[in-house]
C-alpha atoms as a PDB file:
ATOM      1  CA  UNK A   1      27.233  -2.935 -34.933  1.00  0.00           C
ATOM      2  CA  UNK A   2      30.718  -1.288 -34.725  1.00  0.00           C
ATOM      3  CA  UNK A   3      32.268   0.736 -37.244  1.00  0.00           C
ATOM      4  CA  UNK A   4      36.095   0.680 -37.479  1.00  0.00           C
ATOM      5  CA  UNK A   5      38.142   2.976 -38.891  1.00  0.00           C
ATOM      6  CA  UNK A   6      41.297   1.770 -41.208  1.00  0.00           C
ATOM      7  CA  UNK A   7      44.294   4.050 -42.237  1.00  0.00           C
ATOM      8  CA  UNK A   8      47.117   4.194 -43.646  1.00  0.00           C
ATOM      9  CA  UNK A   9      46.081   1.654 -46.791  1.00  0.00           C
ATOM     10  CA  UNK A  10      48.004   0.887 -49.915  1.00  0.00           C
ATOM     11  CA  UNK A  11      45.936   2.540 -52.227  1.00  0.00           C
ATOM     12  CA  UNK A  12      45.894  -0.956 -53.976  1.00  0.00           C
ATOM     13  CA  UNK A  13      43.749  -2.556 -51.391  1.00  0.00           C
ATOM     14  CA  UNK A  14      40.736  -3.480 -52.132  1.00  0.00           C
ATOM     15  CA  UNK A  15      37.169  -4.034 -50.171  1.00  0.00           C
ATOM     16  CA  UNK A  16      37.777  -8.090 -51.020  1.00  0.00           C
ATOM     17  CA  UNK A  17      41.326  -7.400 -49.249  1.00  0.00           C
ATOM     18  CA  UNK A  18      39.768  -5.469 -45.786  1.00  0.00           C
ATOM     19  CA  UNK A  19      36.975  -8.055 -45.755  1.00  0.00           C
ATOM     20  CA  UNK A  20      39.068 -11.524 -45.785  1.00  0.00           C
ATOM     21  CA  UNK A  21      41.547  -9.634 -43.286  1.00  0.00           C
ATOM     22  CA  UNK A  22      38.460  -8.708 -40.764  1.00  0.00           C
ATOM     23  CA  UNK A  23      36.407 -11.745 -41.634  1.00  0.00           C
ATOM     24  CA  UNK A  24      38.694 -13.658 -40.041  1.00  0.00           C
ATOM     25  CA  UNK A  25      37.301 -12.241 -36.798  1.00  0.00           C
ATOM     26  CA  UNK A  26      33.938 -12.420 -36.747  1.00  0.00           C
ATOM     27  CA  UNK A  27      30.836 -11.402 -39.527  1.00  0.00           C
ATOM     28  CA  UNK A  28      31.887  -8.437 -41.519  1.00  0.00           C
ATOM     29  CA  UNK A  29      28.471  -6.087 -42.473  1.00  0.00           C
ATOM     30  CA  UNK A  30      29.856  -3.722 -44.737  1.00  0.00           C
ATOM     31  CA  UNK A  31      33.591  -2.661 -46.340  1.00  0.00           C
ATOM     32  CA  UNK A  32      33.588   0.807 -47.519  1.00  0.00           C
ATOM     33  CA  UNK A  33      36.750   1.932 -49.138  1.00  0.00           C
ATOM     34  CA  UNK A  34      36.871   5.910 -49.455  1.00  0.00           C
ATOM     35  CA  UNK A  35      37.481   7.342 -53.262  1.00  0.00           C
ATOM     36  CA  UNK A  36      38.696  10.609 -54.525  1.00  0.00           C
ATOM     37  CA  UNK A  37      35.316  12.226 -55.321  1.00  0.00           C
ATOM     38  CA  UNK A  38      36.980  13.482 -58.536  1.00  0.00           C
ATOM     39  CA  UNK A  39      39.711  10.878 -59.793  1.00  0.00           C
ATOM     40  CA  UNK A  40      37.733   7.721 -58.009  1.00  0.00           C
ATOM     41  CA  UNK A  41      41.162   6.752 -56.670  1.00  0.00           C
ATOM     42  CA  UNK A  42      41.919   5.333 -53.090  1.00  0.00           C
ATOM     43  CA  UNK A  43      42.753   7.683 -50.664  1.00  0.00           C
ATOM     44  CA  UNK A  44      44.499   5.152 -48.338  1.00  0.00           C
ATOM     45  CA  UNK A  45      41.491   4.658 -46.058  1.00  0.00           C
ATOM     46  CA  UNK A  46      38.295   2.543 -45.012  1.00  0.00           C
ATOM     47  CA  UNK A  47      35.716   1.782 -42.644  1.00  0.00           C
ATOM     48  CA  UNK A  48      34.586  -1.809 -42.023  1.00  0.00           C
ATOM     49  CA  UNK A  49      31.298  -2.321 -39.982  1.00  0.00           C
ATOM     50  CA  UNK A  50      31.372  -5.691 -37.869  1.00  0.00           C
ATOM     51  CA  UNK A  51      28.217  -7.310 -36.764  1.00  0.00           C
ATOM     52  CA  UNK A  52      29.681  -7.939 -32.511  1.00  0.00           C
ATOM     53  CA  UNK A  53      31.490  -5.358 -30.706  1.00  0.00           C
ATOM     54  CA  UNK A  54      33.601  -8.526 -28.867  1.00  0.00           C
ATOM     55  CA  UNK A  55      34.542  -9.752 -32.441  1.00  0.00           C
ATOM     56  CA  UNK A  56      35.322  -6.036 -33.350  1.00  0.00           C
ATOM     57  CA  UNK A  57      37.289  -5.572 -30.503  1.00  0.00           C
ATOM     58  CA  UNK A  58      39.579  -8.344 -31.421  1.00  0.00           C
ATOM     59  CA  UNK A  59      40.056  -7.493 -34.756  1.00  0.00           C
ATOM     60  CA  UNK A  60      41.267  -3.877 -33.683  1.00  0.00           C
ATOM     61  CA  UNK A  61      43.815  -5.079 -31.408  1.00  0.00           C
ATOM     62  CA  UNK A  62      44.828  -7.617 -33.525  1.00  0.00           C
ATOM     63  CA  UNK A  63      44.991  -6.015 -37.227  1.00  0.00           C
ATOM     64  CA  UNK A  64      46.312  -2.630 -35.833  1.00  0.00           C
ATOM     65  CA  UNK A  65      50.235  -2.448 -36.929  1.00  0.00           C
ATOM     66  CA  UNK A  66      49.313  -5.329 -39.193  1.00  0.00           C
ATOM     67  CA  UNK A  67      51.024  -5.407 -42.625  1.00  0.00           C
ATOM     68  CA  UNK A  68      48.085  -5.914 -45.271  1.00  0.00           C
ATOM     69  CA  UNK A  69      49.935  -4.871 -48.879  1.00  0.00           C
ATOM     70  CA  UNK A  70      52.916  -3.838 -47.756  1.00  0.00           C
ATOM     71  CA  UNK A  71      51.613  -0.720 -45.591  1.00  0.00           C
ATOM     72  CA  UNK A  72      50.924  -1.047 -41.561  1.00  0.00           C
ATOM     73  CA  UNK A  73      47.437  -0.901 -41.368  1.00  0.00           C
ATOM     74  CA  UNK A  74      46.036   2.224 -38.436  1.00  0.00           C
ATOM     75  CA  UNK A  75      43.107  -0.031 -36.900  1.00  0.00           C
ATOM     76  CA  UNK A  76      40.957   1.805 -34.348  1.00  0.00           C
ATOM     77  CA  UNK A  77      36.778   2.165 -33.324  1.00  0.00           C
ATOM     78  CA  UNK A  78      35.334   5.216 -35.951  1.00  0.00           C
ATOM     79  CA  UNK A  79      34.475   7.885 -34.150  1.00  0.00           C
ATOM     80  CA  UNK A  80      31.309  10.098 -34.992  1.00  0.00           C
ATOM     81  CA  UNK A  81      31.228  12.294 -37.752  1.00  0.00           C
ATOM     82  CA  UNK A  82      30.790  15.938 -35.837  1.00  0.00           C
ATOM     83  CA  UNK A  83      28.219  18.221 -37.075  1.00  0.00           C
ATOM     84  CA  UNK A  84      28.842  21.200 -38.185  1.00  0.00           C
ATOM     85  CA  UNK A  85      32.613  20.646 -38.979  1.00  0.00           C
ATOM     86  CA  UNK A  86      34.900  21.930 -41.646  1.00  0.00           C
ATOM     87  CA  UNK A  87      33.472  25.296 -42.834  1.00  0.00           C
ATOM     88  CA  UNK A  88      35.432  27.650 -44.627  1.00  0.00           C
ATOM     89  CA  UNK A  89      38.734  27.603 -43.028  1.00  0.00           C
ATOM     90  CA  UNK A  90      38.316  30.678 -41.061  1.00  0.00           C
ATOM     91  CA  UNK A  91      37.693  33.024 -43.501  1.00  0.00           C
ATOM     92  CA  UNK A  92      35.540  35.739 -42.643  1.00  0.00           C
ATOM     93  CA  UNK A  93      34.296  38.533 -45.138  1.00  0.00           C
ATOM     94  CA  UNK A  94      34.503  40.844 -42.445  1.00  0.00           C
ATOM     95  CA  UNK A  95      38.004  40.168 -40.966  1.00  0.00           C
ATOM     96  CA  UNK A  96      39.376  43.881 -41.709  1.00  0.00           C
ATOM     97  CA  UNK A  97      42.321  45.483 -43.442  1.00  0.00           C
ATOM     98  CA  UNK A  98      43.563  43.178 -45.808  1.00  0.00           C
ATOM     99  CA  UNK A  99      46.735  45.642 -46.530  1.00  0.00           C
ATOM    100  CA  UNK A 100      44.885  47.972 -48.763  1.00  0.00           C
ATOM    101  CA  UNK A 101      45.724  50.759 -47.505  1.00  0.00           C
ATOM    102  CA  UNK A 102      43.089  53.473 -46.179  1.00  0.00           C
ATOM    103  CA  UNK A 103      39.553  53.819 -48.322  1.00  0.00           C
ATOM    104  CA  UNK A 104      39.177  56.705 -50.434  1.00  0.00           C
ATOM    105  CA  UNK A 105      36.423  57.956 -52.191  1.00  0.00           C
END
């Protein structure tokens, strides 16, 4: 099974869309297309899972740069999901100062 990622969607495409475009190349397991957690709108990117890596491959080389609804479609193998990412954006309650001036009491 190999997972490919697809950016840079119209946020008008739909799973039906990705699957006929990847179908062509082989058996297509699975179309995810990510949604806004809060609206439930597109945010311009998938992941398709296809069933042989050689089938896979070919779709990748061949659908990267292609137009699918009038965007160029960013076509590549998904990469793991890293643990432990993200966090707080490198805030730290104990960073110091902060401008305040010294601490009276």
């Amino acid at each position: 099974m190999t997972n490919i990622f697809v950016g840079n969607l119209s946020y008008q495409t739909t799973q039906d869309d990705l699957y006929a475009a990847f179908s062509a190349y082989g058996p297509v397991e699975k179309v995810n297309v990510i949604t806004d957690r809060d609206t439930g709108q597109a945010r311009g990117f998938a992941f398709v899972e296809m069933t042989e890596a050689r089938d896979a491959q070919t779709a990748i080389s061949s659908l990267n740069g292609a137009d699918l609804n009038g965007r160029a479609m960013n076509v590549n193998e998904a990469r793991p999901k890293t643990e432990g990412g993200g966090g707080r954006g490198g805030f730290s309650r104990n960073s110091g100062g902060g401008g305040r001036g010294p601490r009276r009491y």
